[in-house]
N, C-alpha and C. Protein backbone atom coordinates (compact mmCIF):
# COMPACT_ATOMS: atom_id res chain seq x y z
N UNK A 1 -68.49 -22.58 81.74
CA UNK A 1 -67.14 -22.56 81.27
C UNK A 1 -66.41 -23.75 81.86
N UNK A 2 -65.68 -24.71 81.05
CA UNK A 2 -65.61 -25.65 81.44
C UNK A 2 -63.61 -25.66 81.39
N UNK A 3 -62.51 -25.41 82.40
CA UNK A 3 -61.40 -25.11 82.81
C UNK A 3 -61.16 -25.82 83.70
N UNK A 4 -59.78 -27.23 82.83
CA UNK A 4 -59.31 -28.19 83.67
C UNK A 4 -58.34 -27.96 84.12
N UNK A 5 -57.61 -27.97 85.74
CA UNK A 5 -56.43 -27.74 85.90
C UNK A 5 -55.50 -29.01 86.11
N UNK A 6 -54.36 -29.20 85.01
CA UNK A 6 -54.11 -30.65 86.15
C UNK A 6 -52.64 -30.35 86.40
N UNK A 7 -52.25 -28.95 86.47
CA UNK A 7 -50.89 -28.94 86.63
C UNK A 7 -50.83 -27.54 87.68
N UNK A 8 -50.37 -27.44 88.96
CA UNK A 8 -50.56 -26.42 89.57
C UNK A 8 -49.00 -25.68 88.86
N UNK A 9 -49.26 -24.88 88.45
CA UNK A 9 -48.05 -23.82 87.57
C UNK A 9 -48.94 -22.47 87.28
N UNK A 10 -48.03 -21.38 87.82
CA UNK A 10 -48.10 -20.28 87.47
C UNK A 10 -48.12 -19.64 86.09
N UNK A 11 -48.90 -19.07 86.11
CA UNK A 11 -49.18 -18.82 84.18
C UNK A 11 -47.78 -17.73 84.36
N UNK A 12 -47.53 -17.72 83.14
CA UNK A 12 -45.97 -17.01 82.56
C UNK A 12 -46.48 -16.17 81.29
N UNK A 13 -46.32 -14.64 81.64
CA UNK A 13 -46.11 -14.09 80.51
C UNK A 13 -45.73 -13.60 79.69
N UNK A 14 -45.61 -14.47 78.24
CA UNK A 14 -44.81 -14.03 76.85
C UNK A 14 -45.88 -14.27 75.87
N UNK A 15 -44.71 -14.28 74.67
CA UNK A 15 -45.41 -13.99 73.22
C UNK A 15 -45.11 -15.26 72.61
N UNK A 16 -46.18 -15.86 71.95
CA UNK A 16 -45.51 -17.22 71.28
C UNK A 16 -46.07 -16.94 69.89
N UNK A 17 -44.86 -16.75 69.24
CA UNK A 17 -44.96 -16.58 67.54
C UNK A 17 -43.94 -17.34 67.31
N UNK A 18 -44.53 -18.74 65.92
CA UNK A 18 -43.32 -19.55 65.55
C UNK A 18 -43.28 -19.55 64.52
N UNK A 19 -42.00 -19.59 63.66
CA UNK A 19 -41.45 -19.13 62.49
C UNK A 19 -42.49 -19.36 61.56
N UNK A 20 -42.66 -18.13 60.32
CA UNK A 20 -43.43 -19.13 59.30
C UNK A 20 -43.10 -20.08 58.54
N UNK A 21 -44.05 -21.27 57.94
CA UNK A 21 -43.25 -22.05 57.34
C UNK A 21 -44.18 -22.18 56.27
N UNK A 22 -44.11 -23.54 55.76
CA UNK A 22 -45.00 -24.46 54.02
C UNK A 22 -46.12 -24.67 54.52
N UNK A 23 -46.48 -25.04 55.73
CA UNK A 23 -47.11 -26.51 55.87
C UNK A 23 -48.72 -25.66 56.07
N UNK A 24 -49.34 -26.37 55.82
CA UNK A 24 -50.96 -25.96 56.22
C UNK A 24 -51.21 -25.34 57.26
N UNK A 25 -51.92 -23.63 57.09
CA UNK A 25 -51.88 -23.17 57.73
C UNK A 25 -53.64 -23.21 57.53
N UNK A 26 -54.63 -22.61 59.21
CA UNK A 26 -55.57 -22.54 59.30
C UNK A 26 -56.21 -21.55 60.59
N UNK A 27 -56.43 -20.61 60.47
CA UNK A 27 -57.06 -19.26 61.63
C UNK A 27 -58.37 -19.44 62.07
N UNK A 28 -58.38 -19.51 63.43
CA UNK A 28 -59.90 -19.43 63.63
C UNK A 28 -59.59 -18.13 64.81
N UNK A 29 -61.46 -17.52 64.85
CA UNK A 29 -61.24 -16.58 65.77
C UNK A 29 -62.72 -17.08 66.71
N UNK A 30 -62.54 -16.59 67.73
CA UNK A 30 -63.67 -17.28 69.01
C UNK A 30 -63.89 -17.17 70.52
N UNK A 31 -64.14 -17.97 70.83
CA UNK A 31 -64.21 -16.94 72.70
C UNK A 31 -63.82 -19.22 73.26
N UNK A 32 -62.44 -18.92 74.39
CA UNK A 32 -61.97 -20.64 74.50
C UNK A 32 -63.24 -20.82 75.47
N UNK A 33 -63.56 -22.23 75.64
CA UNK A 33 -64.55 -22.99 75.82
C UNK A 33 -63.57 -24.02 77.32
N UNK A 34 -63.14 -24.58 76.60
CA UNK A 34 -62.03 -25.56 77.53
C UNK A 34 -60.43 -25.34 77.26
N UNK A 35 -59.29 -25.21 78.13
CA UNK A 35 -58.24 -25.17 78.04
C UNK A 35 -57.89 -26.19 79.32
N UNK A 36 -57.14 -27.28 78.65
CA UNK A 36 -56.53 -28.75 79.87
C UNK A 36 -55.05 -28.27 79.26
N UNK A 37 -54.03 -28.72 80.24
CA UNK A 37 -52.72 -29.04 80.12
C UNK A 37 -52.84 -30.86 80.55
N UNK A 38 -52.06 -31.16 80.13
CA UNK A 38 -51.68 -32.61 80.25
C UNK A 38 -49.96 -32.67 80.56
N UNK A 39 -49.48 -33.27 81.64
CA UNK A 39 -48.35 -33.37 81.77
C UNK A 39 -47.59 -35.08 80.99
N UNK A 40 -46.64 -34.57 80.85
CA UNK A 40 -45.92 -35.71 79.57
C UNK A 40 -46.74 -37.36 80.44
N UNK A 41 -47.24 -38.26 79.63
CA UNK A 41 -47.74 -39.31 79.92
C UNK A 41 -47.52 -40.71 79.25
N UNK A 42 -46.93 -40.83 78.37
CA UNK A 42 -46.05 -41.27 76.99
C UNK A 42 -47.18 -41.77 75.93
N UNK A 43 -47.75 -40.79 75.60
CA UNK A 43 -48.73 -40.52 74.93
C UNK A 43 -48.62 -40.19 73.20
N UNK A 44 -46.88 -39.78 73.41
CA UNK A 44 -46.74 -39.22 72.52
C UNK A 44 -46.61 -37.80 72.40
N UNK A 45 -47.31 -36.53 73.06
CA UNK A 45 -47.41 -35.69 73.09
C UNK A 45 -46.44 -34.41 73.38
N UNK A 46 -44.62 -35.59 73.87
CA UNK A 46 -43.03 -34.84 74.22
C UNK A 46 -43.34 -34.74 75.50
N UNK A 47 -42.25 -34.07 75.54
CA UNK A 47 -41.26 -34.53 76.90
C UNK A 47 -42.01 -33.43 78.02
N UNK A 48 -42.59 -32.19 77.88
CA UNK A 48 -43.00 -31.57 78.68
C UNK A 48 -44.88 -31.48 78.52
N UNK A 49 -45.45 -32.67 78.24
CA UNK A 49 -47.08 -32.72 78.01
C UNK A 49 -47.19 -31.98 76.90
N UNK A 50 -48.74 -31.39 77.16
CA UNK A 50 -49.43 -30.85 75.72
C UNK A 50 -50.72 -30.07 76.83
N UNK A 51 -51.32 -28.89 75.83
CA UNK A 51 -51.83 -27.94 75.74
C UNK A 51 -52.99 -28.30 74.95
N UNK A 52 -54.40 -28.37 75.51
CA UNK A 52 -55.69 -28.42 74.63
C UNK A 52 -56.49 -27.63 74.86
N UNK A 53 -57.19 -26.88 73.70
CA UNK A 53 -57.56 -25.57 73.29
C UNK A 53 -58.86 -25.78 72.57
N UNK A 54 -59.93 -25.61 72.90
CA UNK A 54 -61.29 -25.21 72.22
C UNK A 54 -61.82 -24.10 72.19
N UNK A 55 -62.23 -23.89 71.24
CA UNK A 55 -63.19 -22.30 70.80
C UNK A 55 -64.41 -22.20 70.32
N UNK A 56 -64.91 -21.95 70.92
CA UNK A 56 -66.62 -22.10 70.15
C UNK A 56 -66.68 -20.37 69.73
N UNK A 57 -68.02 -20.37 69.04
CA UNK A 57 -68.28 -18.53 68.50
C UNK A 57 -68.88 -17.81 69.33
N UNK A 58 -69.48 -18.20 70.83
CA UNK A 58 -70.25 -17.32 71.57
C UNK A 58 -69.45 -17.81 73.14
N UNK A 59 -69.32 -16.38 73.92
CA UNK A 59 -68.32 -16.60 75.33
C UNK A 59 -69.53 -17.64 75.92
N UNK A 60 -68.60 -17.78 77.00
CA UNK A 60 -68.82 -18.77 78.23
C UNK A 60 -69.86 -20.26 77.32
N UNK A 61 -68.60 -20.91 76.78
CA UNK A 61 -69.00 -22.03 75.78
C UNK A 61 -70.21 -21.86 75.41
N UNK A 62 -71.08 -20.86 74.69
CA UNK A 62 -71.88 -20.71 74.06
C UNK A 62 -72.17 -21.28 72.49
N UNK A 63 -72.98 -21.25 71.98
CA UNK A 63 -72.68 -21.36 70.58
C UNK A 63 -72.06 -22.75 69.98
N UNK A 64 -71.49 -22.70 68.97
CA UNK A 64 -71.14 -24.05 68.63
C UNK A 64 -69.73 -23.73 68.59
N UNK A 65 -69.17 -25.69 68.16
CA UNK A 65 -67.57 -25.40 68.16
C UNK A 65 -67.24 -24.70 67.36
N UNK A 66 -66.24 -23.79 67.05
CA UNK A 66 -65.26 -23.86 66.06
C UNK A 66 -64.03 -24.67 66.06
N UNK A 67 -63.34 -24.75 66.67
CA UNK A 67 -62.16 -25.70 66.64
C UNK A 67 -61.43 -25.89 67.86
N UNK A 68 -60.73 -26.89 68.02
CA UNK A 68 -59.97 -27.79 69.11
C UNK A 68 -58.64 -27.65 68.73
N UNK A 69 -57.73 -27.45 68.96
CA UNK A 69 -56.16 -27.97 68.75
C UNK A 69 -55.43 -28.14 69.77
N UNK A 70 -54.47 -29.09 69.79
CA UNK A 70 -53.52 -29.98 70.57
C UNK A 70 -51.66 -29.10 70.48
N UNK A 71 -51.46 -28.59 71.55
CA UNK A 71 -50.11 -27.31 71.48
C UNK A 71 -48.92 -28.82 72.03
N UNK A 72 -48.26 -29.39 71.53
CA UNK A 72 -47.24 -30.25 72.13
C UNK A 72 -45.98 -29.66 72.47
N UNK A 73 -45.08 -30.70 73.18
CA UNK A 73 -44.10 -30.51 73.53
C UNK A 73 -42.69 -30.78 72.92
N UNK A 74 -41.55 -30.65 73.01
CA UNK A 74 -40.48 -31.28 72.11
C UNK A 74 -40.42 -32.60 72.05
N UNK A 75 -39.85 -33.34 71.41
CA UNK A 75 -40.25 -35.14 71.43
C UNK A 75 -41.03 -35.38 70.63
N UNK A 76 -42.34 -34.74 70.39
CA UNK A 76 -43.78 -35.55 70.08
C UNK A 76 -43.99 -36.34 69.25
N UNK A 77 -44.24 -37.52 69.11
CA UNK A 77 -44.88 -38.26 68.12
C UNK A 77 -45.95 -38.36 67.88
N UNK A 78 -46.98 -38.15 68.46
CA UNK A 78 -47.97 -38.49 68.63
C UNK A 78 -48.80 -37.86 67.31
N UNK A 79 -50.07 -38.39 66.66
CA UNK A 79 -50.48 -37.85 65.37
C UNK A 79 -50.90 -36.64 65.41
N UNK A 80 -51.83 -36.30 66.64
CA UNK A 80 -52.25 -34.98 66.56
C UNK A 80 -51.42 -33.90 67.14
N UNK A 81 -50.35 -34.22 66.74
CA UNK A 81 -49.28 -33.27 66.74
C UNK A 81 -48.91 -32.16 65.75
N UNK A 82 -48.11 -31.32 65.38
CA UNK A 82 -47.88 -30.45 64.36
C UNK A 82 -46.66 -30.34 64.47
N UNK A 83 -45.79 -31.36 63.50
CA UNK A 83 -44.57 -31.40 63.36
C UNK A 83 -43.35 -30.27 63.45
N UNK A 84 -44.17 -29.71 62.98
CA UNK A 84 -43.01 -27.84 62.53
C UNK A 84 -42.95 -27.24 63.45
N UNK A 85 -43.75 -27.33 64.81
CA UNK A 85 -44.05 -26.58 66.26
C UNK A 85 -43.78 -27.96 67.49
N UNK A 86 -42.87 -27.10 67.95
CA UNK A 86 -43.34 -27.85 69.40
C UNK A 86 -42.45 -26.52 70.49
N UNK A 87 -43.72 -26.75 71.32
CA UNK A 87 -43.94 -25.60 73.15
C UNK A 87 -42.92 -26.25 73.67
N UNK A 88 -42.00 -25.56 74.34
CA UNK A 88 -41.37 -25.89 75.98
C UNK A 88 -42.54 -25.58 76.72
N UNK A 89 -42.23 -26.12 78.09
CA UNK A 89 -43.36 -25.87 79.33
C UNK A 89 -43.69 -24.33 79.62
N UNK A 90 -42.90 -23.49 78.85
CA UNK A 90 -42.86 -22.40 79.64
C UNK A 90 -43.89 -21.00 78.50
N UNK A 91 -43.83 -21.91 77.21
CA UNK A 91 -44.54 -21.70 76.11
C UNK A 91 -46.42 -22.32 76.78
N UNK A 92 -45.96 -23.58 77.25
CA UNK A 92 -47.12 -24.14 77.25
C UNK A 92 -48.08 -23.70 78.43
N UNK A 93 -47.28 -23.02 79.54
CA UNK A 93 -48.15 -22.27 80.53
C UNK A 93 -48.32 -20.86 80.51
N UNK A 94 -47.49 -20.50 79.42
CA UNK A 94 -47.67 -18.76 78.99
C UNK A 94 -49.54 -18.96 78.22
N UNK A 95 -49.24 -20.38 77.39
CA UNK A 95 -50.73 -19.99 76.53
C UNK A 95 -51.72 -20.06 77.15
N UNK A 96 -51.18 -21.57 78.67
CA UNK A 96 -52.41 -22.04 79.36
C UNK A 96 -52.95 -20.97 79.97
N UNK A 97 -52.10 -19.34 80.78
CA UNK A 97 -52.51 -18.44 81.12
C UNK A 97 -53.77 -17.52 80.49
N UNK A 98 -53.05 -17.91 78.99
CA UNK A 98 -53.66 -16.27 78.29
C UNK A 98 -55.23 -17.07 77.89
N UNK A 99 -55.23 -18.63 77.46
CA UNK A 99 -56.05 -19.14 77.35
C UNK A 99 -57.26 -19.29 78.57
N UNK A 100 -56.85 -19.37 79.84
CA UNK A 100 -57.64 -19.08 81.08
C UNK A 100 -58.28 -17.66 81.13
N UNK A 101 -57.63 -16.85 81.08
CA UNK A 101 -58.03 -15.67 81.21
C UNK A 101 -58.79 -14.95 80.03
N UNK A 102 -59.14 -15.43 78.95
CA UNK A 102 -59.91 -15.55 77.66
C UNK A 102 -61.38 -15.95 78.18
N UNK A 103 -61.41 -17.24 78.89
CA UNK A 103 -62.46 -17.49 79.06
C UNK A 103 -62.90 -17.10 80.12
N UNK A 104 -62.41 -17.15 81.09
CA UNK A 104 -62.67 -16.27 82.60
C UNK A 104 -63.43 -15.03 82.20
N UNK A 105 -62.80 -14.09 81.38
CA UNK A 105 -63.21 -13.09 80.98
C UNK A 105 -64.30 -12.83 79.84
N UNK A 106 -64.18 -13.57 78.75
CA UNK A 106 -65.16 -13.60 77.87
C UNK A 106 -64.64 -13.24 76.59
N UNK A 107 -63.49 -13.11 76.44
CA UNK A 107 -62.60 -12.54 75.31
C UNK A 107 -62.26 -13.12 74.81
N UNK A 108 -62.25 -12.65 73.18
CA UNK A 108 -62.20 -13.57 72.03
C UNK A 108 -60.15 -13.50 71.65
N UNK A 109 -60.40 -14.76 71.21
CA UNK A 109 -58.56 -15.49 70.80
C UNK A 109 -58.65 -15.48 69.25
N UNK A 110 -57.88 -15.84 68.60
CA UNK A 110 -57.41 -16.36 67.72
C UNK A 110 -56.57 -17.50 67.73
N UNK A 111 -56.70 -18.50 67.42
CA UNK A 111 -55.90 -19.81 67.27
C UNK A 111 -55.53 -20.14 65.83
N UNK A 112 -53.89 -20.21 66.01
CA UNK A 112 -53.39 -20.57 64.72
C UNK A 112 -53.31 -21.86 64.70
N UNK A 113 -53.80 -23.01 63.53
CA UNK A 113 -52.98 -24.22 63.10
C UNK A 113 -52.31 -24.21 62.29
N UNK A 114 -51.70 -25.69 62.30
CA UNK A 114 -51.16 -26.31 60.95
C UNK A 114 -51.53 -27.54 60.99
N UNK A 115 -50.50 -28.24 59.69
CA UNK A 115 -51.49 -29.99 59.67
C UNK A 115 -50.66 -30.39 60.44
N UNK A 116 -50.94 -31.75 60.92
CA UNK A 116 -50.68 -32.82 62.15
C UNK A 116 -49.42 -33.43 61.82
N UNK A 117 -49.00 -34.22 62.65
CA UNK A 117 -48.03 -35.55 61.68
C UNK A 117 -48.85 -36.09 60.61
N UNK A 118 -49.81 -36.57 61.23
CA UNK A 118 -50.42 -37.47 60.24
C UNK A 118 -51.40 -36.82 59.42
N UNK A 119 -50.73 -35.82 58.64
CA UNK A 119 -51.98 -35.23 57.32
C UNK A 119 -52.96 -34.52 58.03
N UNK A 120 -53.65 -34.57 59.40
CA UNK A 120 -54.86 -34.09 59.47
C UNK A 120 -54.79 -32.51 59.42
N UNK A 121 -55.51 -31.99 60.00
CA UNK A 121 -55.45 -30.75 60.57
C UNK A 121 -55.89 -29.90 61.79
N UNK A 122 -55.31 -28.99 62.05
CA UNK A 122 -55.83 -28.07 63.59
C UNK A 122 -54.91 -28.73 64.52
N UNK A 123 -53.67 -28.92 63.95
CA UNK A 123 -52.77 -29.10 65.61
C UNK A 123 -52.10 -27.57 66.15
N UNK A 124 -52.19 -27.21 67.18
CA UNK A 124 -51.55 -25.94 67.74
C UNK A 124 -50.60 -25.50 67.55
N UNK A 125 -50.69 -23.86 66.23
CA UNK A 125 -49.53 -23.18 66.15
C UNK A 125 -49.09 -22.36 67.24
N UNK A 126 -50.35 -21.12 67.55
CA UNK A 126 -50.19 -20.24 68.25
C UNK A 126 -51.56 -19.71 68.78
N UNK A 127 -51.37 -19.45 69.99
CA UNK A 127 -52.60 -18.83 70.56
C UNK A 127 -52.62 -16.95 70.83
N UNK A 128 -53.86 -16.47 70.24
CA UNK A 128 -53.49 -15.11 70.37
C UNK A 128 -54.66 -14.38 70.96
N UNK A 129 -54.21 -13.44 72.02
CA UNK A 129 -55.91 -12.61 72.47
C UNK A 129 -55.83 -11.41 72.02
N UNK A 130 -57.20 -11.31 71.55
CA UNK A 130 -57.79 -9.64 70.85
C UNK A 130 -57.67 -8.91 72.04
N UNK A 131 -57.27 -7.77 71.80
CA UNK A 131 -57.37 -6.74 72.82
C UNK A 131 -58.39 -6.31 72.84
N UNK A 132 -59.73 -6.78 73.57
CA UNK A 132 -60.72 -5.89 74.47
C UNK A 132 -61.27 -5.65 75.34
């Protein structure tokens, strides 16, 4: 299990559900693999860093990927961003929590996207853990 820390912060717990909207939506379900925080670097990524999220289909990075997404901050420009969403810090260490403790444990998430700035897809809507 591969869990980068680069921000000593206490995980915070809430609920992060953000409004629905138009834009491309995309669900994956999985057991996280890697969860990094990045603190703001002018990267693009806003004013309070960014949140990176992988999921493969089998715990303790087993199996293959399913998907990666990038959770930003207010500000962001950056492409692999998701315009319609952006985390405060307090969003972004509530997920980094629930996302740690997913893989610590072996328990499967759900990760919501949408598309990027730039057209692509899988930038970070919302992160969610199955209850088991």
């Amino acid at each position: 299990m591969r869990i980068s820390i680069l921000l000593g912060a206490a995980a915070l717990a809430a609920t992060f559900l953000a409004a629905p909207d138009s834009h491309a939506q995309s669900t994956f379900s999985g057991f996280v693999c890697e969860v990094r925080y990045e603190p703001p670097t002018g990267q693009g990524t806003g004013s309070d860093g960014a949140l990176f999220v992988t999921i493969r289909n089998a715990a303790n990075c087993g199996g293959s990927q399913i998907a990666s997404a990038q959770f930003c901050s207010s500000g962001a420009t950056s492409s692999g961003c998701a315009a319609a969403v952006r985390q405060n810090i307090t969003s972004l260490m509530g997920m980094y929590g629930q996302a740690y403790e997913a893989a610590r444990a072996g328990k499967r998430v759900s990760l919501f996207t949408l598309a990027c700035n730039n057209g692509g897809a899988n930038c970070g809507r919302f992160l969610s853990l199955f209850a088991n």
